[in-house]
C-alpha atoms as a PDB file:
ATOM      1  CA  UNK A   1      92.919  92.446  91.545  1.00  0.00           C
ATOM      2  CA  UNK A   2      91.013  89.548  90.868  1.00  0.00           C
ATOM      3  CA  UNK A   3      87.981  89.077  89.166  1.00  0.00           C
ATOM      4  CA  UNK A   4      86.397  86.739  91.720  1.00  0.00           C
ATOM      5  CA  UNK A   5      85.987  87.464  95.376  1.00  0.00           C
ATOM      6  CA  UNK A   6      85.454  85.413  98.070  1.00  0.00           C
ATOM      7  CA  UNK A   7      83.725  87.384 101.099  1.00  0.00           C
ATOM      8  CA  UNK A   8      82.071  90.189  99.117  1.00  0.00           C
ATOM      9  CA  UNK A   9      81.341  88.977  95.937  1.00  0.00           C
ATOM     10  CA  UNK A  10      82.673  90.848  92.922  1.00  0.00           C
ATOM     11  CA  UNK A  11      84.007  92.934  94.952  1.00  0.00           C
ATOM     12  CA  UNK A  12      87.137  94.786  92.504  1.00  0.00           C
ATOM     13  CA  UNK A  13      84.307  96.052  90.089  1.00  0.00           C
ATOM     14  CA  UNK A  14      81.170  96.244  92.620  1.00  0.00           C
ATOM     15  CA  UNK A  15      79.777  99.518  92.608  1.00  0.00           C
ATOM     16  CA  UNK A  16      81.150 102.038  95.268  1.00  0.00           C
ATOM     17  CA  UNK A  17      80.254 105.693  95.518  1.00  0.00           C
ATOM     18  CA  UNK A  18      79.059 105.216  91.106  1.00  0.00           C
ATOM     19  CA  UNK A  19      82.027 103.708  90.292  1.00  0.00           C
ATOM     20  CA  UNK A  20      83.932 100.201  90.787  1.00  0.00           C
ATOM     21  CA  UNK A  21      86.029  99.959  93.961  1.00  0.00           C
ATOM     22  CA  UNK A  22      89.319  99.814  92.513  1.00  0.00           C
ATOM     23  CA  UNK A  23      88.573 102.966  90.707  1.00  0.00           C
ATOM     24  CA  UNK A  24      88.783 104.926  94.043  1.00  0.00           C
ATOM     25  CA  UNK A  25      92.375 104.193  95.102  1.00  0.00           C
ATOM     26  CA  UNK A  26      93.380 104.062  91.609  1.00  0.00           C
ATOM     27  CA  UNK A  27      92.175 107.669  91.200  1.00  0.00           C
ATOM     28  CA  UNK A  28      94.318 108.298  94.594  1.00  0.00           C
ATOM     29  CA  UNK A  29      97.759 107.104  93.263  1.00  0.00           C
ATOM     30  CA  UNK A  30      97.668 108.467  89.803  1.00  0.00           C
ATOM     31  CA  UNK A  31      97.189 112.034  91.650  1.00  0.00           C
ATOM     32  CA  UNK A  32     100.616 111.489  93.271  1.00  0.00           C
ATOM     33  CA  UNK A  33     103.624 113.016  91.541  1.00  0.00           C
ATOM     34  CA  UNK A  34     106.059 110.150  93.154  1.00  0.00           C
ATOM     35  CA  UNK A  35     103.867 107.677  91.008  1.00  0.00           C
ATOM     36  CA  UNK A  36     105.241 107.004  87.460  1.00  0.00           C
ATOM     37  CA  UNK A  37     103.022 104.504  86.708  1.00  0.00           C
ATOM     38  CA  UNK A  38     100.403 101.767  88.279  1.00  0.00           C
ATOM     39  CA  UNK A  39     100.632  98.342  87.226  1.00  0.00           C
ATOM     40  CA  UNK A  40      97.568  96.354  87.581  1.00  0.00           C
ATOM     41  CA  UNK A  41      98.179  92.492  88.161  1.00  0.00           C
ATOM     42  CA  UNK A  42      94.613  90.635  87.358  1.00  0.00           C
ATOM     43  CA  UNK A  43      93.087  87.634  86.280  1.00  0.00           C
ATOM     44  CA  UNK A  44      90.121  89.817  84.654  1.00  0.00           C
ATOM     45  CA  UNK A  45      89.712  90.829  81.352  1.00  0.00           C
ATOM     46  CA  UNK A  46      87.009  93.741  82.860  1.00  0.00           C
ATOM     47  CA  UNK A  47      88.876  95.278  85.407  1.00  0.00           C
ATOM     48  CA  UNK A  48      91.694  95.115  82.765  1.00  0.00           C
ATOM     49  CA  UNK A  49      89.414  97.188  80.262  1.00  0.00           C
ATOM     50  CA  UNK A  50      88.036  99.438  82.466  1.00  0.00           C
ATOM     51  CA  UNK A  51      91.495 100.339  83.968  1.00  0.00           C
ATOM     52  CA  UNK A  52      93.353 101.097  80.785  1.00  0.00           C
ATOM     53  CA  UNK A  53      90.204 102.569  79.190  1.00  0.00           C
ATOM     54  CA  UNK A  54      90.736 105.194  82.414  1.00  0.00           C
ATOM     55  CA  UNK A  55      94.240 106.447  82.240  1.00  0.00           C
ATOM     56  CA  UNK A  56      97.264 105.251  79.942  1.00  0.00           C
ATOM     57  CA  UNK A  57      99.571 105.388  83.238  1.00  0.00           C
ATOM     58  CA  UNK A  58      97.757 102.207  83.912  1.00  0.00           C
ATOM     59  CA  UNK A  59      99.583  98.978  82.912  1.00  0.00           C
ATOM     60  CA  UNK A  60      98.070  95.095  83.451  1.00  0.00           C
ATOM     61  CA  UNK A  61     100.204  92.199  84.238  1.00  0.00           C
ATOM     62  CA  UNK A  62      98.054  89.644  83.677  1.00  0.00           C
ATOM     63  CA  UNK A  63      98.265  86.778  86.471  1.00  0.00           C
ATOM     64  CA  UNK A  64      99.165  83.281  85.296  1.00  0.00           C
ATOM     65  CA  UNK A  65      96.780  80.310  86.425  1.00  0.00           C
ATOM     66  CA  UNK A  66      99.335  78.883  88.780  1.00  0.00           C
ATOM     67  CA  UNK A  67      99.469  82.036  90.662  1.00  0.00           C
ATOM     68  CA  UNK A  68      95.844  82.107  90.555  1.00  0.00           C
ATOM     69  CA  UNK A  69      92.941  81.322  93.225  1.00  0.00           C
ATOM     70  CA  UNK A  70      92.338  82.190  96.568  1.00  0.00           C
ATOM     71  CA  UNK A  71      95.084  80.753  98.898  1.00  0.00           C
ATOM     72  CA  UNK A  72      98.014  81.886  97.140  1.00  0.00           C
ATOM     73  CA  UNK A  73     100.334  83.933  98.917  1.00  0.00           C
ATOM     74  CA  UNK A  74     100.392  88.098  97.812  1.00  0.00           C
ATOM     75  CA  UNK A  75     104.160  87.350  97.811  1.00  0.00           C
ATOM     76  CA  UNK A  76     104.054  85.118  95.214  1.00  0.00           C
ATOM     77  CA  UNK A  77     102.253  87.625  93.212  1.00  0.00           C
ATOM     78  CA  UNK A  78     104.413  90.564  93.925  1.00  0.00           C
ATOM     79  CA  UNK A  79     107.409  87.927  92.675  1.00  0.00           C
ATOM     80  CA  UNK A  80     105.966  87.834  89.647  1.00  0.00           C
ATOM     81  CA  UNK A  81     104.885  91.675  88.950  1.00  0.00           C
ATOM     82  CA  UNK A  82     108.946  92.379  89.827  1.00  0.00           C
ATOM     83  CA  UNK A  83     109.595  90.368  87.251  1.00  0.00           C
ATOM     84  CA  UNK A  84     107.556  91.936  84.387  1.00  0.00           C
ATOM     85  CA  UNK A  85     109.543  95.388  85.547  1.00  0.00           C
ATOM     86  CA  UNK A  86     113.038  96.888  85.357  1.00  0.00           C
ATOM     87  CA  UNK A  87     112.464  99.149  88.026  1.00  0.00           C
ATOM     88  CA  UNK A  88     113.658  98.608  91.683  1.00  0.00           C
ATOM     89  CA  UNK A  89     111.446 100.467  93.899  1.00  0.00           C
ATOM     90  CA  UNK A  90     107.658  99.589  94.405  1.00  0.00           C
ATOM     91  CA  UNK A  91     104.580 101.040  96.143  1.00  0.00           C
ATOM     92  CA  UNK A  92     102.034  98.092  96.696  1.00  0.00           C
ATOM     93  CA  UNK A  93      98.349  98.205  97.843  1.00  0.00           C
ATOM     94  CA  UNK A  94      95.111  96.758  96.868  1.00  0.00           C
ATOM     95  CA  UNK A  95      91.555  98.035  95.540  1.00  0.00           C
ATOM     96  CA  UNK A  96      90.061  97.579  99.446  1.00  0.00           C
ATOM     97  CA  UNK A  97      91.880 100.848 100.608  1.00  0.00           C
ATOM     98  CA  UNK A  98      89.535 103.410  99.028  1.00  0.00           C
ATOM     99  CA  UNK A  99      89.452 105.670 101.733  1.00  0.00           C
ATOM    100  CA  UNK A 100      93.886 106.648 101.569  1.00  0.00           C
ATOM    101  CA  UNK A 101      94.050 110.050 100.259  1.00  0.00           C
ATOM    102  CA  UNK A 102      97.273 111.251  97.962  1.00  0.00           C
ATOM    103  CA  UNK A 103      98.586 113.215 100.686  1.00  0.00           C
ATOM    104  CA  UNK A 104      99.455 110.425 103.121  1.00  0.00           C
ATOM    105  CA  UNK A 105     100.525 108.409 100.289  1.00  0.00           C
ATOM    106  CA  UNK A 106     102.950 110.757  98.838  1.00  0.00           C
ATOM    107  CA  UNK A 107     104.245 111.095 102.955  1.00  0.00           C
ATOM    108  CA  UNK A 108     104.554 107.255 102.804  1.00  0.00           C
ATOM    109  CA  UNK A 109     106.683 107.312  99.907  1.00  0.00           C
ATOM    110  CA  UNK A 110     108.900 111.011 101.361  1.00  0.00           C
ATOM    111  CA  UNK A 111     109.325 108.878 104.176  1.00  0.00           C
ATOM    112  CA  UNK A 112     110.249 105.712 102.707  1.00  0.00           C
ATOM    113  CA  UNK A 113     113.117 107.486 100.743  1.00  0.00           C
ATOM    114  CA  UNK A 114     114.118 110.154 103.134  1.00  0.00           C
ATOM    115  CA  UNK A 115     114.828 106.815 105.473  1.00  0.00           C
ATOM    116  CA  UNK A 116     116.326 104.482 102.957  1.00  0.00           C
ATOM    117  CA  UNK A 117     120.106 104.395 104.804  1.00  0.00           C
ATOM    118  CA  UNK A 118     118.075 102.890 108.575  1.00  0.00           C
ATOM    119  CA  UNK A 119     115.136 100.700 106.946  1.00  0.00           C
ATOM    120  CA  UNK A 120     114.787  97.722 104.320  1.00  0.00           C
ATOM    121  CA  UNK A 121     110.836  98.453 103.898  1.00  0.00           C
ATOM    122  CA  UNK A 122     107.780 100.638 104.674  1.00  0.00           C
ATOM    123  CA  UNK A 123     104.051  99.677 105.141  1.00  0.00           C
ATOM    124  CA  UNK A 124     101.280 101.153 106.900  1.00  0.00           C
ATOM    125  CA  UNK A 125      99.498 100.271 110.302  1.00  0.00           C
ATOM    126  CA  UNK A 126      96.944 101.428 113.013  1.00  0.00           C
ATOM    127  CA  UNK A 127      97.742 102.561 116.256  1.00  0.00           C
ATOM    128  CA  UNK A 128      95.927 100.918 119.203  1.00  0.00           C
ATOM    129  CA  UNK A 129      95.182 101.771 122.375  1.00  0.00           C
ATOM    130  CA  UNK A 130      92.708  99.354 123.830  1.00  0.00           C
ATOM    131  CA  UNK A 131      92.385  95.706 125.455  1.00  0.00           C
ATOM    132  CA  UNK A 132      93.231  93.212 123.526  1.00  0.00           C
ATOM    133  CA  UNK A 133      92.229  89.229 124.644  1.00  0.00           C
ATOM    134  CA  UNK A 134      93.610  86.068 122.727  1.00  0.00           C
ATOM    135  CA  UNK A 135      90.827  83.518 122.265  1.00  0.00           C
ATOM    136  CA  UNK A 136      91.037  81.451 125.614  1.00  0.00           C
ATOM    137  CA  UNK A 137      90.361  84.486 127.543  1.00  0.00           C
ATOM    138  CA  UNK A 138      93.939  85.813 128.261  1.00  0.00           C
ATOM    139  CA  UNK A 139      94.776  89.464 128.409  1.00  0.00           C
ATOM    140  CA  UNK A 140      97.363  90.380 125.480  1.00  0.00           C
ATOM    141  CA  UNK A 141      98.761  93.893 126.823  1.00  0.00           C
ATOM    142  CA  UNK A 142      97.354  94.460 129.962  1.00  0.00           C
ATOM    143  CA  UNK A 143      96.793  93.007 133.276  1.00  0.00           C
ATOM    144  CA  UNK A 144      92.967  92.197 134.859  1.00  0.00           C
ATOM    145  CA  UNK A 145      94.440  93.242 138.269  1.00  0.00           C
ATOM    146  CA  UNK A 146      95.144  96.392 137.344  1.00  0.00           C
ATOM    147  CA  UNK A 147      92.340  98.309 135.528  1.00  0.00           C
ATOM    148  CA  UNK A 148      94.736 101.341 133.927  1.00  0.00           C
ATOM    149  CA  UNK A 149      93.388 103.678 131.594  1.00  0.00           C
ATOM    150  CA  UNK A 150      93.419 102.319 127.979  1.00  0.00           C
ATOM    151  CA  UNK A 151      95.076 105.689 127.323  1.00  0.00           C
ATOM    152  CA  UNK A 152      98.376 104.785 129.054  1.00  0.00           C
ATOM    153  CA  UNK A 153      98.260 101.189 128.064  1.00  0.00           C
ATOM    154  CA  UNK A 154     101.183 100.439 125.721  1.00  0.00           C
ATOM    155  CA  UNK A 155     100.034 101.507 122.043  1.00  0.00           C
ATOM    156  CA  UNK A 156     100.187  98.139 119.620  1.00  0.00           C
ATOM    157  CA  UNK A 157     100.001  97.985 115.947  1.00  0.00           C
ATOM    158  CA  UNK A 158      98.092  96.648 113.565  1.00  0.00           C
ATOM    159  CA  UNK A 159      99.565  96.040 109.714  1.00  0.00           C
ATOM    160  CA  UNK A 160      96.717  97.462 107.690  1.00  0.00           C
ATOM    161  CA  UNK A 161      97.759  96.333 104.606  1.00  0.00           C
ATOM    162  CA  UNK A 162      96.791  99.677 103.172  1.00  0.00           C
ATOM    163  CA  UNK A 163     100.440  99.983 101.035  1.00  0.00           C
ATOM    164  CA  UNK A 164     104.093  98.554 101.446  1.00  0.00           C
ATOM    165  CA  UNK A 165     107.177 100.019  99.887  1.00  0.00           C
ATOM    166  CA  UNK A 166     110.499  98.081  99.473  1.00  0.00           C
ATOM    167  CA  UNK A 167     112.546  97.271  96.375  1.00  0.00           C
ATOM    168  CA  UNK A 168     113.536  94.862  94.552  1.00  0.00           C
ATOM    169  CA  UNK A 169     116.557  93.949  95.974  1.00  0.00           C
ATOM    170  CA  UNK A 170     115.135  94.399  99.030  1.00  0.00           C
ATOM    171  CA  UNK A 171     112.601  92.179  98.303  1.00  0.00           C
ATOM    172  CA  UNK A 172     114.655  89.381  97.011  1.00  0.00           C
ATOM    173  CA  UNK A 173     117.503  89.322 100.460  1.00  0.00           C
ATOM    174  CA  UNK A 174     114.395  88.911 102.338  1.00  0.00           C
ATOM    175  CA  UNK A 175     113.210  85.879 100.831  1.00  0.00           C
ATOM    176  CA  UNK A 176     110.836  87.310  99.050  1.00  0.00           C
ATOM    177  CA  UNK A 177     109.058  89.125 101.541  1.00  0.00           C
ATOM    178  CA  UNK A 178     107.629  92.321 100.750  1.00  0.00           C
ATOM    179  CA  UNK A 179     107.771  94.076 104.919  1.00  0.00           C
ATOM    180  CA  UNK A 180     111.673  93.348 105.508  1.00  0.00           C
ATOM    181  CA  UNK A 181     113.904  92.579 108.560  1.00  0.00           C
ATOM    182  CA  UNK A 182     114.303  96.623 109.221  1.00  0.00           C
ATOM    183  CA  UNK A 183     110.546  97.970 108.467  1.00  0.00           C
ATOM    184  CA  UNK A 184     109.301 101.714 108.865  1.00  0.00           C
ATOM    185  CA  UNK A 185     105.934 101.744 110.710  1.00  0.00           C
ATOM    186  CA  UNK A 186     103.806 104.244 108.816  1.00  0.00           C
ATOM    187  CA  UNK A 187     100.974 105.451 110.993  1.00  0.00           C
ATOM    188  CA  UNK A 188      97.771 106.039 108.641  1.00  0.00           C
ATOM    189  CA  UNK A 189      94.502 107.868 110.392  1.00  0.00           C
ATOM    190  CA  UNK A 190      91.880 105.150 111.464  1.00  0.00           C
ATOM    191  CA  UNK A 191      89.406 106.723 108.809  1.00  0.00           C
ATOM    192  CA  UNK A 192      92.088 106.410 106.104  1.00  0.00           C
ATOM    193  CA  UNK A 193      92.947 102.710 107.130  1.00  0.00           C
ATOM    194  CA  UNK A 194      89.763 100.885 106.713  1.00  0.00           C
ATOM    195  CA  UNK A 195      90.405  97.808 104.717  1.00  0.00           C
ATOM    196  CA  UNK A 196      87.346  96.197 103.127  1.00  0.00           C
ATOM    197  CA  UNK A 197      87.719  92.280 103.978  1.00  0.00           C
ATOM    198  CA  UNK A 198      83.686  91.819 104.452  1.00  0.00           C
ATOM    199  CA  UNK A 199      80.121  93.572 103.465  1.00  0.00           C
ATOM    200  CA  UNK A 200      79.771  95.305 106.974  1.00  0.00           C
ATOM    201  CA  UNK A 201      83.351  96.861 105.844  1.00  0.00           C
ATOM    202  CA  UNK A 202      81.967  97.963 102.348  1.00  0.00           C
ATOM    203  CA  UNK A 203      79.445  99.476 103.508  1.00  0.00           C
ATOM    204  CA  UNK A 204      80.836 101.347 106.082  1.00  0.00           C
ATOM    205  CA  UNK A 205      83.569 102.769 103.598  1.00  0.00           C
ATOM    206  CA  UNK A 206      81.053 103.670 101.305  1.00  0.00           C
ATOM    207  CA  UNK A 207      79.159 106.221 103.813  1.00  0.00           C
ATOM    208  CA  UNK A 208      83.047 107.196 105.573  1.00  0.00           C
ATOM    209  CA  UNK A 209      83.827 107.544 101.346  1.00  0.00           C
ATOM    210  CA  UNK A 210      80.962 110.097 100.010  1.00  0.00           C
ATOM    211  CA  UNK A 211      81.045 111.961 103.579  1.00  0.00           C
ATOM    212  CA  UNK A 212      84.559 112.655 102.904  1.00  0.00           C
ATOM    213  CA  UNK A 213      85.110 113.221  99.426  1.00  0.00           C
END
């Protein structure tokens, strides 16, 4: 979590539903019995206080400057929290998802385990069922000519980036790639899923947020 954000500024520690963003999922994974511990990777010293200050199954890697700024790839990052840890199996997500609840977490993880022997990875995406257009114009996954119901067009899937799961090794034989060569799709609800990338996002949250909890 960094201190600075680029679309929605401040956006880690700007207040959501009386509390900082982060707070929300963080609440969320230290319900979940499959969770031993959340490790924090930041760059600030208040997100950092505020975290630990919360619950002492919080832990901060702090994020060295070279890994720092805003075009730096979240694989990079997640090379570097490995390293600080002797474990081998890792739940990732970010301080945007808010709106996960515990219970389709702690399916994410049941299913990432109970499926260990077939997949390399897990991570979470929305189902579509609509028309999609690249920017020229052109259809993606359907044809003009033939104006089918969006209900029997073929469903598509968006990576939500709400969490990934994969370990270590895993991690490392894919050249340091946290979705592998084998990922598990994990269908999260729509309302669950939304990821906050700009202010129309926040806000929406927000009102989806204190409706639901």
């Amino acid at each position: 979590m960094k201190g600075h954000s680029e679309r929605v500024p401040g956006k880690n520690l700007k207040a959501f539903a009386g509390k900082p963003l982060f707070m929300a999922i963080l609440d969320t994974m230290l319900q979940s019995p499959h969770i031993d511990e959340v490790v924090i990777n930041t760059d600030s010293e208040q997100i950092a206080e505020v975290a630990t200050s919360h619950s002492d199954r919080v832990r901060i890697v702090w994020r060295p400057q070279e890994i720092q700024g805003d075009m730096v790839s979240m694989n990079k990052i997640i090379e570097h929290d490995l390293s600080q840890s002797p474990n081998d199996h890792f739940l990732q997500t970010h301080s945007t998802n808010p709106l996960l609840t515990v219970d389709t977490l702690n399916r994410a993880i049941e299913a990432y385990f109970e499926h260990l022997g077939a997949y390399d990875s897990l991570f979470g995406v929305t189902r579509w069922q609509t028309r999609f257009y690249w920017a020229d114009g052109r259809p993606v996954n359907h044809n003009p000519e033939e104006l089918i119901r969006t209900q029997d067009l073929p469903i598509m899937y968006e990576e939500n980036s709400n969490f990934y799961l994969f370990s270590k090794t895993a991690f490392a034989e894919n050249g340091g790639k946290r979705i592998g060569k084998k990922p598990y799709l994990f269908e999260v609800d729509k309302l669950e899923a939304l990821d906050i990338d700009e202010p129309a996002d926040f806000e929406l949250a927000e009102i989806l947020y204190k409706k639901r909890f």
